[in-house]
C-alpha atoms as a PDB file:
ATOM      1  CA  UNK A   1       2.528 -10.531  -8.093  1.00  0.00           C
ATOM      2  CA  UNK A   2       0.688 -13.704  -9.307  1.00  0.00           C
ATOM      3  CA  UNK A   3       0.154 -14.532 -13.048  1.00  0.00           C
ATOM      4  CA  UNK A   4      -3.480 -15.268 -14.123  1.00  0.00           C
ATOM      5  CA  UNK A   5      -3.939 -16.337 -17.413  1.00  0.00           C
ATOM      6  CA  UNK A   6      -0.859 -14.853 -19.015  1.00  0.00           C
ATOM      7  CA  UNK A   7      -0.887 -11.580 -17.663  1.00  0.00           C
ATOM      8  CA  UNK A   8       0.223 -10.411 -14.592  1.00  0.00           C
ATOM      9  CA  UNK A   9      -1.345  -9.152 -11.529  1.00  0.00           C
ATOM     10  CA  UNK A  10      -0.372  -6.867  -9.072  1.00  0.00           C
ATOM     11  CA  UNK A  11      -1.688  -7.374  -5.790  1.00  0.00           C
ATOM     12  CA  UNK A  12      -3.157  -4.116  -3.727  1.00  0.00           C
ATOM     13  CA  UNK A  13      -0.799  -3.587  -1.023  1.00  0.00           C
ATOM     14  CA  UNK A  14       1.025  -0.225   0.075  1.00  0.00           C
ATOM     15  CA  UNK A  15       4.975  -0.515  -0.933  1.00  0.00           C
ATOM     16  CA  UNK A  16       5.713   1.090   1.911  1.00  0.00           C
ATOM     17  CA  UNK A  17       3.336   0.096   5.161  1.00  0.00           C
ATOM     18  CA  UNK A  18       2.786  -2.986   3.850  1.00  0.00           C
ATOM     19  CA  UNK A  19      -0.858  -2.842   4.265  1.00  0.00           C
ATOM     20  CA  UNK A  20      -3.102  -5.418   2.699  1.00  0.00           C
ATOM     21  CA  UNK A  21      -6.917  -5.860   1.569  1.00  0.00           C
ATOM     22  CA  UNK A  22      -9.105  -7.260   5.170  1.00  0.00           C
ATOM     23  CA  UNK A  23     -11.969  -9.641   5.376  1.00  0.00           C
ATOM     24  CA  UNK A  24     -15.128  -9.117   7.397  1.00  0.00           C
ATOM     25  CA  UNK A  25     -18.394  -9.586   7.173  1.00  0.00           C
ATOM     26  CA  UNK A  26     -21.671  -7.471   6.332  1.00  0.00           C
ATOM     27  CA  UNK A  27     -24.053  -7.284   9.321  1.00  0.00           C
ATOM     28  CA  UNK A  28     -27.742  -7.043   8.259  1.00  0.00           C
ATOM     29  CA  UNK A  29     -30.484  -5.651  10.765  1.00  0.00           C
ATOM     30  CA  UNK A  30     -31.410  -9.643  11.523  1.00  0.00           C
ATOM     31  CA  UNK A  31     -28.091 -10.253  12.286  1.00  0.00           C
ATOM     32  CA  UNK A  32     -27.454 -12.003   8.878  1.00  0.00           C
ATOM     33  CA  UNK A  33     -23.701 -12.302   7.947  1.00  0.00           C
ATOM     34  CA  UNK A  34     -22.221 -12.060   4.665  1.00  0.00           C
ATOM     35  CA  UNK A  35     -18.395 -11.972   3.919  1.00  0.00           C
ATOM     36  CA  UNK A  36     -17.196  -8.522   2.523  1.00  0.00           C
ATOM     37  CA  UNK A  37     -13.502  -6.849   1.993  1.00  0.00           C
ATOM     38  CA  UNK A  38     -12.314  -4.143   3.143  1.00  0.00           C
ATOM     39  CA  UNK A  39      -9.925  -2.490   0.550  1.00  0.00           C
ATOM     40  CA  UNK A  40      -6.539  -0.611   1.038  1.00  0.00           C
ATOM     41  CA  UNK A  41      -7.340   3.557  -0.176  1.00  0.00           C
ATOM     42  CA  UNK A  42      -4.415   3.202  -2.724  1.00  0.00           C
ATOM     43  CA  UNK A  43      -2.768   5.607  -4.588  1.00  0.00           C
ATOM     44  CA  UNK A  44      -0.263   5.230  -7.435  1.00  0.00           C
ATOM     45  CA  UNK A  45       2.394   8.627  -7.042  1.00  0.00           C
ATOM     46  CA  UNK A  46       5.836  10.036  -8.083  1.00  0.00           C
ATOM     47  CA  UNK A  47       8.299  11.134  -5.031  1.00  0.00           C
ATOM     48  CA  UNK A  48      11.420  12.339  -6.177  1.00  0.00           C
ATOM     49  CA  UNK A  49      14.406  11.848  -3.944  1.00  0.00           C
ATOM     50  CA  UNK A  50      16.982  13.893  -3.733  1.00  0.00           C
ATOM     51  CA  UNK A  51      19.704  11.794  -1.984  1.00  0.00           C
ATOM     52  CA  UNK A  52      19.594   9.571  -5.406  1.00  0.00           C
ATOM     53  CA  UNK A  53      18.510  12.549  -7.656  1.00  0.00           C
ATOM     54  CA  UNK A  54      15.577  10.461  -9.486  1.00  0.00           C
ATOM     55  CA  UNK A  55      11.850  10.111  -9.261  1.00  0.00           C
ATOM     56  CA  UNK A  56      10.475   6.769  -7.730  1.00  0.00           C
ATOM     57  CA  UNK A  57       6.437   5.979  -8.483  1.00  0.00           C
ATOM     58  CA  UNK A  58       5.365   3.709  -5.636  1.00  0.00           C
ATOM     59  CA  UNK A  59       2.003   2.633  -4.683  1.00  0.00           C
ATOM     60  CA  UNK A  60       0.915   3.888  -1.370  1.00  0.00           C
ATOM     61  CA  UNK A  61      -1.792   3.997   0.908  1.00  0.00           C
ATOM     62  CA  UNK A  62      -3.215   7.211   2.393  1.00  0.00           C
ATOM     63  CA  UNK A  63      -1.979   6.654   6.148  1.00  0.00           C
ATOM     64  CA  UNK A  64       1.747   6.138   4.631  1.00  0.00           C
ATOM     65  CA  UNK A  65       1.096   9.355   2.067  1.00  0.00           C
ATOM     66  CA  UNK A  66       0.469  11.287   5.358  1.00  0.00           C
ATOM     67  CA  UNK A  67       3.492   9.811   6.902  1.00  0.00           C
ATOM     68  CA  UNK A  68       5.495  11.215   3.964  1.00  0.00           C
ATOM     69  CA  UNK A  69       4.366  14.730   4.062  1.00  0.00           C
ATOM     70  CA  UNK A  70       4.984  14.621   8.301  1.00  0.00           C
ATOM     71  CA  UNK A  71       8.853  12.678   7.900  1.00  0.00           C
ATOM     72  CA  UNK A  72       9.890  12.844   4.589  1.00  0.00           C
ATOM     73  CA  UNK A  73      10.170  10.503   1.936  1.00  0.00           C
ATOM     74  CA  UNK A  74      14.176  10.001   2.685  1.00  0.00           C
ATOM     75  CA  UNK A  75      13.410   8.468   6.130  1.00  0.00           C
ATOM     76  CA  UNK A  76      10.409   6.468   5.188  1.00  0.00           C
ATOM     77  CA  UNK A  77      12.263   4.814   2.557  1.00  0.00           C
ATOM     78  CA  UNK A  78      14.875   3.984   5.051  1.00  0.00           C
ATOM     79  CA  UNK A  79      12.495   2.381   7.727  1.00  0.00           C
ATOM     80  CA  UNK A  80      10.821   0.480   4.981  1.00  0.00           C
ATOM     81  CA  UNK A  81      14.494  -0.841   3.881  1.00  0.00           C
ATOM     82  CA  UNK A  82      14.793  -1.520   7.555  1.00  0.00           C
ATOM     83  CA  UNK A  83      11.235  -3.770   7.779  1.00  0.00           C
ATOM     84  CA  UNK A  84      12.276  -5.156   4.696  1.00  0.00           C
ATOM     85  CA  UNK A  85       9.425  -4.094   2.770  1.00  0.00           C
ATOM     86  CA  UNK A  86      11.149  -2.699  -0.370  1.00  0.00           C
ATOM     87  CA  UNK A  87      14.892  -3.624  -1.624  1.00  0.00           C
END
């Protein structure tokens, strides 16, 4: 989070996969290169967990949303505890 004129700003990256916004460039039919992003398909949602018995809303991308349905969002939490990517 970085502050820009007195308000703060959260940057887009998944709490969980740590995946972040990617630079490339636009390729034009002569070749011509222009720098472009390539944004993260975030989504802000609620995952309540029953181990703790409270809802958590974390912002995640679509590959990690699909990784929660498949495992769970017990064991995701724990690997992402593990990687050090939340607390």
């Amino acid at each position: 989070m970085h502050v820009t004129k007195n308000k703060y700003v959260m940057s887009k990256t998944c709490e969980i996969t740590g995946k972040k916004v990617m630079f490339g460039n636009n390729v034009s039919k002569s070749l011509n290169r222009t720098r472009r992003r390539f944004d993260v398909n975030l989504m802000k949602k609620r995952f309540f967990i029953p181990e703790e018995d409270k809802w958590v809303t974390l912002k995640v991308s679509a590959s990690a949303l699909k990784t929660i349905n498949k495992k769970g969002i017990s064991e995701v939490l724990k690997e992402a505890r593990k990687q050090g990517l939340i607390k």
